[in-house]
C-alpha atoms as a PDB file:
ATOM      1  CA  UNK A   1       0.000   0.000   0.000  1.00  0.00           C
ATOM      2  CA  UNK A   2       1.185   3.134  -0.989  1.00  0.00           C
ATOM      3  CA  UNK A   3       2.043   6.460   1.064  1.00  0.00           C
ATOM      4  CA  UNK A   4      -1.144   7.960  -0.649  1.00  0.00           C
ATOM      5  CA  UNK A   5      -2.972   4.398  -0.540  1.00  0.00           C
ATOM      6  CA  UNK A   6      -2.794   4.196   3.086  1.00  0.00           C
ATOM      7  CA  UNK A   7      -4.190   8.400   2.906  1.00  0.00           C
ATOM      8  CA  UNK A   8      -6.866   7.270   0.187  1.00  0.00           C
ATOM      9  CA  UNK A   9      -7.996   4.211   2.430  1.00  0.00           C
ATOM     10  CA  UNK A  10      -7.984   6.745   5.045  1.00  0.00           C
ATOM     11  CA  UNK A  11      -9.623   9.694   3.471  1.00  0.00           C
ATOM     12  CA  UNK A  12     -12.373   7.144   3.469  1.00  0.00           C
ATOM     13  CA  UNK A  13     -12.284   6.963   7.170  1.00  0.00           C
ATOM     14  CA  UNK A  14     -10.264   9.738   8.403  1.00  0.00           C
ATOM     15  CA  UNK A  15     -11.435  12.253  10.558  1.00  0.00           C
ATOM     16  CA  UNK A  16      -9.145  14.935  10.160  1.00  0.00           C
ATOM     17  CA  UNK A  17     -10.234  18.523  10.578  1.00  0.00           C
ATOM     18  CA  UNK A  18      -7.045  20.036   8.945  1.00  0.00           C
ATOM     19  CA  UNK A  19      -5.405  20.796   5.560  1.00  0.00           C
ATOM     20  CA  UNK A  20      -2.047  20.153   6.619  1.00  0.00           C
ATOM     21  CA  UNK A  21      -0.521  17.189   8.816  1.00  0.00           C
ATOM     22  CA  UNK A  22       2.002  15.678  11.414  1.00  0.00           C
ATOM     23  CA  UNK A  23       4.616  13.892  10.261  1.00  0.00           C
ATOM     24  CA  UNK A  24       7.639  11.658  10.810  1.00  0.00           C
ATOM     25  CA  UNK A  25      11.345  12.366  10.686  1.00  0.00           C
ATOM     26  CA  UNK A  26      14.288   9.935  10.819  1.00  0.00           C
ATOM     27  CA  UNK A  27      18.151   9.511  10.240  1.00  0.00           C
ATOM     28  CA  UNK A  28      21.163   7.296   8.669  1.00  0.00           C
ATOM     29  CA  UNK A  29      22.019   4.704  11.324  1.00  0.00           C
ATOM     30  CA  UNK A  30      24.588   1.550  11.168  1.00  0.00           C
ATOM     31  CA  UNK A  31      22.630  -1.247   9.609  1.00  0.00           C
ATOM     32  CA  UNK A  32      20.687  -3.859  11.230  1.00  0.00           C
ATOM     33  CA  UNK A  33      18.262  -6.351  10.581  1.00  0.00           C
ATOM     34  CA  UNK A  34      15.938  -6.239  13.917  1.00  0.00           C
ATOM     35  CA  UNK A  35      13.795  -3.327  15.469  1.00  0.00           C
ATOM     36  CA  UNK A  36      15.530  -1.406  17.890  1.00  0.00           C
ATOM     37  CA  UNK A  37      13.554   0.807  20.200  1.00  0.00           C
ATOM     38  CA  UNK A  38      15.674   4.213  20.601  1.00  0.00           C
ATOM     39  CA  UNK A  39      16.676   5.146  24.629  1.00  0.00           C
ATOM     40  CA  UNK A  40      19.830   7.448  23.801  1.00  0.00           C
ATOM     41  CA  UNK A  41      21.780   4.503  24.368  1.00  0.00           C
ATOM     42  CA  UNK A  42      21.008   2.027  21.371  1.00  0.00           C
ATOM     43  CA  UNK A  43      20.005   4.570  19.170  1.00  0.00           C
ATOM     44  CA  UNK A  44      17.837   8.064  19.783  1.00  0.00           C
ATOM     45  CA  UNK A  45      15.479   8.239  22.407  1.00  0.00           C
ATOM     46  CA  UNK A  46      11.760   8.270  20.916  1.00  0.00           C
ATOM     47  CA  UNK A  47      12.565   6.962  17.626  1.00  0.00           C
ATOM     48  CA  UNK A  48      12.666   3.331  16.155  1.00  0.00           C
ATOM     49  CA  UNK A  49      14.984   1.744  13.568  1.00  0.00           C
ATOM     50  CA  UNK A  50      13.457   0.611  10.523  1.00  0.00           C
ATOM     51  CA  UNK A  51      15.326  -2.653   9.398  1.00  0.00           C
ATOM     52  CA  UNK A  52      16.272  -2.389   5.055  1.00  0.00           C
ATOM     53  CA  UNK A  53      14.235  -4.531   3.289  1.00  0.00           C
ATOM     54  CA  UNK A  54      12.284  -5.371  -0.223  1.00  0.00           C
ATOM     55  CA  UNK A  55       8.647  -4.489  -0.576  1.00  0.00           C
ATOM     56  CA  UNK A  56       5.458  -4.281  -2.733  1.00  0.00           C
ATOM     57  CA  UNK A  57       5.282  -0.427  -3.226  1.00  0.00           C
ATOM     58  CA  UNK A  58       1.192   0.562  -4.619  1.00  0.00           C
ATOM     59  CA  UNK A  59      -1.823  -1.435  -3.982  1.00  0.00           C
ATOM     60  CA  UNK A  60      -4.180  -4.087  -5.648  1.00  0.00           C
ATOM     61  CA  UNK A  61      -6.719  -3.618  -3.433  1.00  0.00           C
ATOM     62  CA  UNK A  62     -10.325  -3.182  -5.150  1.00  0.00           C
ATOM     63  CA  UNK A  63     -10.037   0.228  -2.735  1.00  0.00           C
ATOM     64  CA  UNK A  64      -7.128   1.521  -4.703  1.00  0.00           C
ATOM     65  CA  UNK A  65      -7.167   4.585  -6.600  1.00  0.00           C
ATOM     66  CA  UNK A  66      -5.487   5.042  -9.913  1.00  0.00           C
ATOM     67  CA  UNK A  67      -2.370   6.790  -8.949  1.00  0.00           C
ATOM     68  CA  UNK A  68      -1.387   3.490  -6.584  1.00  0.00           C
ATOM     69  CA  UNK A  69      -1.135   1.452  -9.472  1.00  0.00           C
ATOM     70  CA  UNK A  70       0.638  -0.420 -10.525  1.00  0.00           C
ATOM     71  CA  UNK A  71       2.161  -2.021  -7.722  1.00  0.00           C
ATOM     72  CA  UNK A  72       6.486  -2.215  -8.143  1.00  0.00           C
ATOM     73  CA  UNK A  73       9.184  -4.223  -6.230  1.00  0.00           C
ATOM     74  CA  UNK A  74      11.023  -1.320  -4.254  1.00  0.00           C
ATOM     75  CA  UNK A  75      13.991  -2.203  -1.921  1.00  0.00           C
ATOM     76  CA  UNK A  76      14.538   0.434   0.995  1.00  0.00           C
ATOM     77  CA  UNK A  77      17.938   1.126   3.612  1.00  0.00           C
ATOM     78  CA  UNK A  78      17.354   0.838   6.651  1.00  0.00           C
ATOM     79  CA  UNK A  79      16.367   4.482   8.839  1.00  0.00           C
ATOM     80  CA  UNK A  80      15.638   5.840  12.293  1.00  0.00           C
ATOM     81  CA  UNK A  81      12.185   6.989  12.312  1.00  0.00           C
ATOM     82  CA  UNK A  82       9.936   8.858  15.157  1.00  0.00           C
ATOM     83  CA  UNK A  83       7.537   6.374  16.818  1.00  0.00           C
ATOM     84  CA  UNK A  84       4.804   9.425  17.116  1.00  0.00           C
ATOM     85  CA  UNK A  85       3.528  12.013  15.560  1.00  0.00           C
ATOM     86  CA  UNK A  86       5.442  15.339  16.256  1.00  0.00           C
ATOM     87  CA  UNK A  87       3.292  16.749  18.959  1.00  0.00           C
ATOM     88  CA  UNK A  88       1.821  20.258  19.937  1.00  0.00           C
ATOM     89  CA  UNK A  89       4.409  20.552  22.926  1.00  0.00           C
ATOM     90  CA  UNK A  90       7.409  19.506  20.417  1.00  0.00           C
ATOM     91  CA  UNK A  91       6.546  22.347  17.736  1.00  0.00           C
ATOM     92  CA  UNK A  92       5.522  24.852  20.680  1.00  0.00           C
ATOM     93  CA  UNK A  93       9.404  23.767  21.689  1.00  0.00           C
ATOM     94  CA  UNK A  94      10.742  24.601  18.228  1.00  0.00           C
ATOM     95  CA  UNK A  95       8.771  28.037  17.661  1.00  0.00           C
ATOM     96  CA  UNK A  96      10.118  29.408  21.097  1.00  0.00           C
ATOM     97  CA  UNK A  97      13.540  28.780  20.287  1.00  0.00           C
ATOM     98  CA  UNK A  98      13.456  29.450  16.782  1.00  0.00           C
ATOM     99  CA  UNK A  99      11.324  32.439  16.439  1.00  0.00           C
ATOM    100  CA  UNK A 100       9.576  30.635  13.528  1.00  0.00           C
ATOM    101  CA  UNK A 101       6.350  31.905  12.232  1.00  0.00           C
ATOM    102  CA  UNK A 102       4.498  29.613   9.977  1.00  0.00           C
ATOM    103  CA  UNK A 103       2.625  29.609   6.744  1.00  0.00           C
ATOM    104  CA  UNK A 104      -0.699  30.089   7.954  1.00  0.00           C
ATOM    105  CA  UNK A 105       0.253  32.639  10.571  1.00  0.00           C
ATOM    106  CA  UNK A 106       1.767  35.167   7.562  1.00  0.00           C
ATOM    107  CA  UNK A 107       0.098  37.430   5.292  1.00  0.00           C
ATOM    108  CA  UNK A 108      -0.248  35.523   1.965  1.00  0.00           C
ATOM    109  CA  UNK A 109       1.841  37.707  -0.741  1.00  0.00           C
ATOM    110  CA  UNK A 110      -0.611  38.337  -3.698  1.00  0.00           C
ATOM    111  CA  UNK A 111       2.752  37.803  -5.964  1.00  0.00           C
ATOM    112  CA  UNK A 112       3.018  34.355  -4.980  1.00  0.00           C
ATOM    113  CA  UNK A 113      -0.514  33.605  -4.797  1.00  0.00           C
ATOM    114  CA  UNK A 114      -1.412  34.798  -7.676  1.00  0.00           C
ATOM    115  CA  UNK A 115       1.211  32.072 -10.025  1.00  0.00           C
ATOM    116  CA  UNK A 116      -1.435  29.717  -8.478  1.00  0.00           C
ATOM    117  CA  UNK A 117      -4.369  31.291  -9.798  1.00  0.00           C
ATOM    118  CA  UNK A 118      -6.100  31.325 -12.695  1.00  0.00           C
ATOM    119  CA  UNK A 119      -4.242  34.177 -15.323  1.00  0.00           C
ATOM    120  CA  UNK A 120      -6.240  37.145 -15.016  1.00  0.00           C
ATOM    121  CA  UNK A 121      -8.040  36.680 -11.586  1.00  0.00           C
ATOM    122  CA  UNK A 122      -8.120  39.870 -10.133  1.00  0.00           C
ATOM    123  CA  UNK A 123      -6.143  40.795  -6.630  1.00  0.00           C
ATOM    124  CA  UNK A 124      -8.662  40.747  -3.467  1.00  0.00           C
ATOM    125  CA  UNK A 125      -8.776  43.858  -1.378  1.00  0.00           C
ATOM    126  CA  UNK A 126      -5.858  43.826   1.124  1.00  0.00           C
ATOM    127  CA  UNK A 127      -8.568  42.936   3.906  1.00  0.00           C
ATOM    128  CA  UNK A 128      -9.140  39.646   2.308  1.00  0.00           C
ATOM    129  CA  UNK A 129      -5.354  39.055   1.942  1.00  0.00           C
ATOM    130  CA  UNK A 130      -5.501  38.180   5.778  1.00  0.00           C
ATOM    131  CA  UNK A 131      -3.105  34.782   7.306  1.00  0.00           C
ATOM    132  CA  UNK A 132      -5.037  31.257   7.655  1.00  0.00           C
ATOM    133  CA  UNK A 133      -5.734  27.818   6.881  1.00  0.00           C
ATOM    134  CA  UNK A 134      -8.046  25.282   5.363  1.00  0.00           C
ATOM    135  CA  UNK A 135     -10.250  24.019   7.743  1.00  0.00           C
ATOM    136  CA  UNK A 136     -12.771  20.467   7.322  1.00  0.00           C
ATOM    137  CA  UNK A 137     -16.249  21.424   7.536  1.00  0.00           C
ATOM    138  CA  UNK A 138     -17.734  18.339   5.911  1.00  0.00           C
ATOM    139  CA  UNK A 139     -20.928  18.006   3.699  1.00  0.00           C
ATOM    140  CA  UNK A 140     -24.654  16.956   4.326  1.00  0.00           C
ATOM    141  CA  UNK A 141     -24.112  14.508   1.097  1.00  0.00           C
ATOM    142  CA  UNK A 142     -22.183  12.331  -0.608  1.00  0.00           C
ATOM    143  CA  UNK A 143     -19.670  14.400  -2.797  1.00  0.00           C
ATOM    144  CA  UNK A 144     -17.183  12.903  -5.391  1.00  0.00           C
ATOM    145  CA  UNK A 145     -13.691  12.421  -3.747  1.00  0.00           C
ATOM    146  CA  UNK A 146     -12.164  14.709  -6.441  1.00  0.00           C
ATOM    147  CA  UNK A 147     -13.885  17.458  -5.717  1.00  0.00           C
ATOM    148  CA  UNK A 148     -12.250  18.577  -2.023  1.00  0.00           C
ATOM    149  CA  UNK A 149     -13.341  22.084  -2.364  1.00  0.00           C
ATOM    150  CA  UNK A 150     -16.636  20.527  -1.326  1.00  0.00           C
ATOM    151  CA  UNK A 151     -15.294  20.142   2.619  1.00  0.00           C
ATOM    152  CA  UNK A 152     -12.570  22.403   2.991  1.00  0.00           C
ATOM    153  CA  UNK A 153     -13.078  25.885   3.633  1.00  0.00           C
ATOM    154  CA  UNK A 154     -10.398  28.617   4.064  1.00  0.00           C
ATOM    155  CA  UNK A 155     -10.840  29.966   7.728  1.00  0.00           C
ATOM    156  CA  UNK A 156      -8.483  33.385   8.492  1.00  0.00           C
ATOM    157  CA  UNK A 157      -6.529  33.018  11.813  1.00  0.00           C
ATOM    158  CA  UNK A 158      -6.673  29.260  11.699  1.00  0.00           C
ATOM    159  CA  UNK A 159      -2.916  28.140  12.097  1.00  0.00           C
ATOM    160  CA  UNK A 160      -1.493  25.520  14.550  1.00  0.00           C
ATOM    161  CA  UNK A 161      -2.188  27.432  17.832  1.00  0.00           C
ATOM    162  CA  UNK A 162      -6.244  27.735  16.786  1.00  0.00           C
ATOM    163  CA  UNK A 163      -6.274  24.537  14.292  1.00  0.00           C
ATOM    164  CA  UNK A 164     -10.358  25.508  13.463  1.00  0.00           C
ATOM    165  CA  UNK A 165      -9.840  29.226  14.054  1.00  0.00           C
ATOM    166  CA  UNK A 166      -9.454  32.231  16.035  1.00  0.00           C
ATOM    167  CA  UNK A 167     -12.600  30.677  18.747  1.00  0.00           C
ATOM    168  CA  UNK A 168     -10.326  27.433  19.083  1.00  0.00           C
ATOM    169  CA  UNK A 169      -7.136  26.527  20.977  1.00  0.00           C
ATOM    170  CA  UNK A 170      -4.633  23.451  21.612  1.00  0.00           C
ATOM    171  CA  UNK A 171      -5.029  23.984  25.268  1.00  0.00           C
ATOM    172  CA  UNK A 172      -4.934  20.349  26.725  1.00  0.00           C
ATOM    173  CA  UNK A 173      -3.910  18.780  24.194  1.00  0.00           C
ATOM    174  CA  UNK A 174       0.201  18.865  24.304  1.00  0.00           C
ATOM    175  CA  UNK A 175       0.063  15.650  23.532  1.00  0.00           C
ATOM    176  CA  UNK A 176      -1.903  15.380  20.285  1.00  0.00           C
ATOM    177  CA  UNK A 177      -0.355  15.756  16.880  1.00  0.00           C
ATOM    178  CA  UNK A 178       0.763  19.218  15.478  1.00  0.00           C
ATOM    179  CA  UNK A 179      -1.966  20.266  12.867  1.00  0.00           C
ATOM    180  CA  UNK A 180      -2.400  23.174  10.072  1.00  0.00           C
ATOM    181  CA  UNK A 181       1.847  22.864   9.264  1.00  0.00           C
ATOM    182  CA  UNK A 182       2.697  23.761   5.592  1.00  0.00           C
ATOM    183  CA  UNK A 183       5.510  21.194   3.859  1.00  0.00           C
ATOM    184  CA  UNK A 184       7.941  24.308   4.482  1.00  0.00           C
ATOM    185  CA  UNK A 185       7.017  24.368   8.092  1.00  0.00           C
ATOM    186  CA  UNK A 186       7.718  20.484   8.166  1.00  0.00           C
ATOM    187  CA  UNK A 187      10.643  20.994   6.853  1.00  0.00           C
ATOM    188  CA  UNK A 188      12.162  23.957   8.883  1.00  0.00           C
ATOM    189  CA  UNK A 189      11.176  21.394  11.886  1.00  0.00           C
ATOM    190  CA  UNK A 190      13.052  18.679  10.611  1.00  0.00           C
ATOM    191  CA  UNK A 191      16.400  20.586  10.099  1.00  0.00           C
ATOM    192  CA  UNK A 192      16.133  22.294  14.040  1.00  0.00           C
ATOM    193  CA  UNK A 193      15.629  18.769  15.427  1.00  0.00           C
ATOM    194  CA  UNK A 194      18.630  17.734  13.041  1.00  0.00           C
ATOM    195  CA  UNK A 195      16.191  15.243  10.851  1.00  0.00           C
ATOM    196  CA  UNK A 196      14.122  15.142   7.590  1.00  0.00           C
ATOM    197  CA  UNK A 197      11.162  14.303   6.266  1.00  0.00           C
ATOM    198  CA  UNK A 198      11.122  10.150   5.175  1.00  0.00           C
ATOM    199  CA  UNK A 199      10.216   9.868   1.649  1.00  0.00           C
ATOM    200  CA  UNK A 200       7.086   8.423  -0.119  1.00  0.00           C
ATOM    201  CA  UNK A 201       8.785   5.227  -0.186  1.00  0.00           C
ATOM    202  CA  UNK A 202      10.508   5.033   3.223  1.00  0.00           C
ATOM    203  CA  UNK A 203       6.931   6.264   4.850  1.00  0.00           C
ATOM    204  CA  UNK A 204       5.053   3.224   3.135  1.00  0.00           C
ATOM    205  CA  UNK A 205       7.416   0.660   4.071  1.00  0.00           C
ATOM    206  CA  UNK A 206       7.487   1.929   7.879  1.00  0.00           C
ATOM    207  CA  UNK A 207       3.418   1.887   7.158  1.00  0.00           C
ATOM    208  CA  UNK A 208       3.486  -1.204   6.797  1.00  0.00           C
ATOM    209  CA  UNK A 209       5.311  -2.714   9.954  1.00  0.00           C
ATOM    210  CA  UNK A 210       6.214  -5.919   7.624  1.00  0.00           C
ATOM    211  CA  UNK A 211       3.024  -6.974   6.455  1.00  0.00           C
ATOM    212  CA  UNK A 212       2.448  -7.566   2.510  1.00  0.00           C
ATOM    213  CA  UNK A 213      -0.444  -5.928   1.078  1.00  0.00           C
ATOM    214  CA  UNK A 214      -2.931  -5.588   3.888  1.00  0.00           C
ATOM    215  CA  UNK A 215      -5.234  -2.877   3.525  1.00  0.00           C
ATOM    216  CA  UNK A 216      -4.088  -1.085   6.680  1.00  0.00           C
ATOM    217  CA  UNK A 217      -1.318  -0.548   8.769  1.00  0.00           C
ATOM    218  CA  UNK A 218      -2.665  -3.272  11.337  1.00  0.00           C
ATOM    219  CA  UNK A 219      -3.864  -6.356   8.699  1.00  0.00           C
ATOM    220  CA  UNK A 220      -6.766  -6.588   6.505  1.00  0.00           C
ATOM    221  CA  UNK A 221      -9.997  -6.165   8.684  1.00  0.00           C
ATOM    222  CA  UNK A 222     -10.955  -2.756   9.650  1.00  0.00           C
ATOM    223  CA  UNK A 223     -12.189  -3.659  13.005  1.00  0.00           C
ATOM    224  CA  UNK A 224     -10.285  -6.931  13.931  1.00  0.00           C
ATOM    225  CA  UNK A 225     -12.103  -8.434  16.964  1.00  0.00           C
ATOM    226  CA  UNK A 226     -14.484  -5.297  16.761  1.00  0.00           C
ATOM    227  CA  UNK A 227     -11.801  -2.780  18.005  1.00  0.00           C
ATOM    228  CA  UNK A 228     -10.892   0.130  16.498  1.00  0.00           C
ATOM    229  CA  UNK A 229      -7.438   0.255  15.636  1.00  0.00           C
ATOM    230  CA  UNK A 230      -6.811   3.573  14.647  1.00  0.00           C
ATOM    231  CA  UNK A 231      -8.468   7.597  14.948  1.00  0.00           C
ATOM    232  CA  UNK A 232     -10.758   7.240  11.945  1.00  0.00           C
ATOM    233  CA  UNK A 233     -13.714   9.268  10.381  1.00  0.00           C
ATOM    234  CA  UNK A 234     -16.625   8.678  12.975  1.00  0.00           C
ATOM    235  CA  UNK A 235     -19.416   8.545  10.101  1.00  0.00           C
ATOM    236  CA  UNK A 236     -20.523   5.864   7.489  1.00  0.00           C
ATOM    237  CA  UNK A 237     -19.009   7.845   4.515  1.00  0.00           C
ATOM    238  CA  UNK A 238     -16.046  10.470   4.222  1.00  0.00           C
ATOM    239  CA  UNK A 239     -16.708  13.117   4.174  1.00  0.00           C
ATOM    240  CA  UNK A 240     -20.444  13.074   5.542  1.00  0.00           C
ATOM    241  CA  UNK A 241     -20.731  14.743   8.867  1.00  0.00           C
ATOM    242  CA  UNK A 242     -23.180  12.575  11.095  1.00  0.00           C
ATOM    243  CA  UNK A 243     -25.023  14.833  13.495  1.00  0.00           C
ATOM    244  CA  UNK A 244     -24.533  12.108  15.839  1.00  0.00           C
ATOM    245  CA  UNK A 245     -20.922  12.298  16.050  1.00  0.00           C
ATOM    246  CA  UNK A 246     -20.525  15.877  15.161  1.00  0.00           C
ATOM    247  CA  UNK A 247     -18.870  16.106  18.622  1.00  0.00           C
ATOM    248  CA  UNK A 248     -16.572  13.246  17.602  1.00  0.00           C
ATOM    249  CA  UNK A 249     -14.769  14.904  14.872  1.00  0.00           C
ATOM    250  CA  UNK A 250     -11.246  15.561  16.373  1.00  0.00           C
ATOM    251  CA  UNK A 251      -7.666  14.420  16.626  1.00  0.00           C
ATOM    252  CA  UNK A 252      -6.646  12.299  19.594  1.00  0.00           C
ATOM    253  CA  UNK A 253      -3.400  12.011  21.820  1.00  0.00           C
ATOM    254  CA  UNK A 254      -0.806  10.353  19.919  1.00  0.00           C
ATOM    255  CA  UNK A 255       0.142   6.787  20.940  1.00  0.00           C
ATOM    256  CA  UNK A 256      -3.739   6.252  21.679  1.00  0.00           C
ATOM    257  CA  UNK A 257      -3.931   3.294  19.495  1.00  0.00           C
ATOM    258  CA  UNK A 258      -1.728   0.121  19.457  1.00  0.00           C
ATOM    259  CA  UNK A 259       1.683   0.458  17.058  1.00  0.00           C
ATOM    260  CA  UNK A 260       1.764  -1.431  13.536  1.00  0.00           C
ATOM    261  CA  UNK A 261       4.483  -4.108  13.510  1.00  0.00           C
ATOM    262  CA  UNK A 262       7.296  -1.887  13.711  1.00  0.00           C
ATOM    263  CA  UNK A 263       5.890  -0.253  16.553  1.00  0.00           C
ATOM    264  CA  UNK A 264       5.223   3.094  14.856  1.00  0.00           C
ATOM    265  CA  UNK A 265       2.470   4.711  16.215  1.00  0.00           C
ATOM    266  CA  UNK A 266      -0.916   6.527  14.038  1.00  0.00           C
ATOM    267  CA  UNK A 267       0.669   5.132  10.789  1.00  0.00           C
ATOM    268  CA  UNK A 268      -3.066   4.869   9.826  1.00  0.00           C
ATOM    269  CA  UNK A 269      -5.687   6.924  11.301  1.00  0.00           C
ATOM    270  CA  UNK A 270      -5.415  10.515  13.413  1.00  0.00           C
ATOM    271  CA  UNK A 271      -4.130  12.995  10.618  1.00  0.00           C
ATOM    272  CA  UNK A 272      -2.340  12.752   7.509  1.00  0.00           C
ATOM    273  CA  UNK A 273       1.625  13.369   7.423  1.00  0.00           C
ATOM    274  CA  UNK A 274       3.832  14.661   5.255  1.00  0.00           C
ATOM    275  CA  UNK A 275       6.846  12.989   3.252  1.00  0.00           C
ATOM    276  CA  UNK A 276       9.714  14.463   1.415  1.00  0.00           C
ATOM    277  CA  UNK A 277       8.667  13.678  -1.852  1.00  0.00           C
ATOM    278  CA  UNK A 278       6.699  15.938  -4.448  1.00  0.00           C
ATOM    279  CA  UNK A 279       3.548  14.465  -5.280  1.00  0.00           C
ATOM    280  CA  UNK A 280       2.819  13.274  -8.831  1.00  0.00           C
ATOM    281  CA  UNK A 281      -0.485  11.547 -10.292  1.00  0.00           C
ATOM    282  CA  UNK A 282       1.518   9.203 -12.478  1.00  0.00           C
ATOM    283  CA  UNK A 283       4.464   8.671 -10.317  1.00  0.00           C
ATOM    284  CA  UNK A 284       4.015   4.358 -10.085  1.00  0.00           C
ATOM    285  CA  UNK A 285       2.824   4.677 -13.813  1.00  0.00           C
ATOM    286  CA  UNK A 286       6.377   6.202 -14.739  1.00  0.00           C
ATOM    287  CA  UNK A 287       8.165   4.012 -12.310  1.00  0.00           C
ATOM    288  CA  UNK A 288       6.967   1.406 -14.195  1.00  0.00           C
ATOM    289  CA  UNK A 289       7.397   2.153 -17.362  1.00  0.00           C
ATOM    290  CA  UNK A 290      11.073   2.941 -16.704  1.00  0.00           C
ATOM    291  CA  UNK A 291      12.028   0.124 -15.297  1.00  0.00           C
END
């Protein structure tokens, strides 16, 4: 399964309220061919070492999307990777020291905005050119997956501190994942903590804890034994907001659920995460028609 397999599967189930996500960082280590726990002693504290290995890279899954096919035999080196989620304390750690002020908390510049836009749309008034984020709002209805637009909406003063906007707060919740972070705000993380971001590739085969193929990060059955195994979208179909669980909608403390094989924590589930690589539509098509 695929970086973006896992997110699709997810996206199905997901309950994430924010454009943007946590993510994972790692670094080069000696090789070896067993899991090693990190405790500053055999390797860094609150990280885990991903034994090297050969794996199935996409999905064949009847779930699978278009841009996880077709599947490819990818071999990986091993990697120190974190075992959570980077947290709400950890980035509050990293903007204190640093200074740093992220995307969503800086005036958009119409110059760069507007390369994004369609050629000719006109510049808003500088009161509408105000910092923020994407927040989930959900629909009443089924939507097409394709068309996101649908349950995002752009919120100003939504940023990390107030993931949903100015009226909300992280207060209490140092220990969930860091939300509403830009890839250039992962990034400046990663190099202050003296790591990166894992690539598509490294992410799905740490996804996977060893397992071949299974649908998620835990085996093949959503709810083995009837227990959830993971954060996920609290209504019947993504991204349909349930009255009933309206109050449900949320990300929880990281570590809540049990670790995949490698014992990596929220590899499925919680909120999505970011990788080093650039995303492409036809990035397994290329792969393998190159190879």
């Amino acid at each position: 399964m695929s970086k973006f397999n896992f997110k699709i599967t997810l996206i199905i189930f997901i309950f994430l309220l924010l454009l943007s996500a946590s993510f994972y960082f790692f670094s080069s280590s000696p090789e070896s061919k067993k899991i090693i726990l990190g405790d500053d002693i055999h390797g860094p504290k609150g990280m885990v070492w991903i034994p090297g290995g050969t794996f199935i890279m996409g999905s064949q899954s009847r779930l699978a999307q278009a841009n996880e096919k077709p599947t490819h035999k990818v071999t990986v080196d091993g990697f120190w990777m974190d075992q959570t989620d980077v947290t709400n304390k950890q980035f509050a750690e990293f903007v204190k020291a640093s200074a740093y002020i992220t995307t969503a908390e800086r005036k958009p510049d119409w110059e760069t905005l507007k390369t994004q836009l369609a050629p000719g749309t006109p510049k808003p008034s500088e009161d509408q050119l105000v910092p923020g984020a994407m927040v989930f709002i959900g629909t009443s209805h089924p939507v097409p997956f394709d068309d996101n637009a649908r349950w995002w909406q752009y919120t100003p003063l939504a940023n990390w501190r107030h993931p949903q906007g100015p009226q909300s707060n992280i207060i209490g919740k140092e220990d969930h994942p860091v939300v509403q972070v830009s890839y250039e705000d992962a990034q400046a993380y990663a190099h202050w903590v003296g790591k990166r971001l894992p690539t598509e590739t490294e992410w799905e085969y740490a996804a996977r804890g060893g397992l071949k193929q299974a649908n998620y990060s835990w085996g093949n059955e959503f709810k083995p034994q009837g227990k959830c195994r993971a954060n996920t979208f609290p209504g019947k179909q993504f991204p349909v907001i349930d009255p009933a669980y309206k109050n449900k909608i949320g990300t929880s403390k990281v570590a809540s659920y049990p670790p995949n094989g490698y014992q990596l924590y929220d590899m499925a589930g919680n909120v999505w995460q970011w990788v080093a690589d650039w995303y492409r539509a036809d990035a397994f098509a290329e792969v393998a028609k190159n190879s």
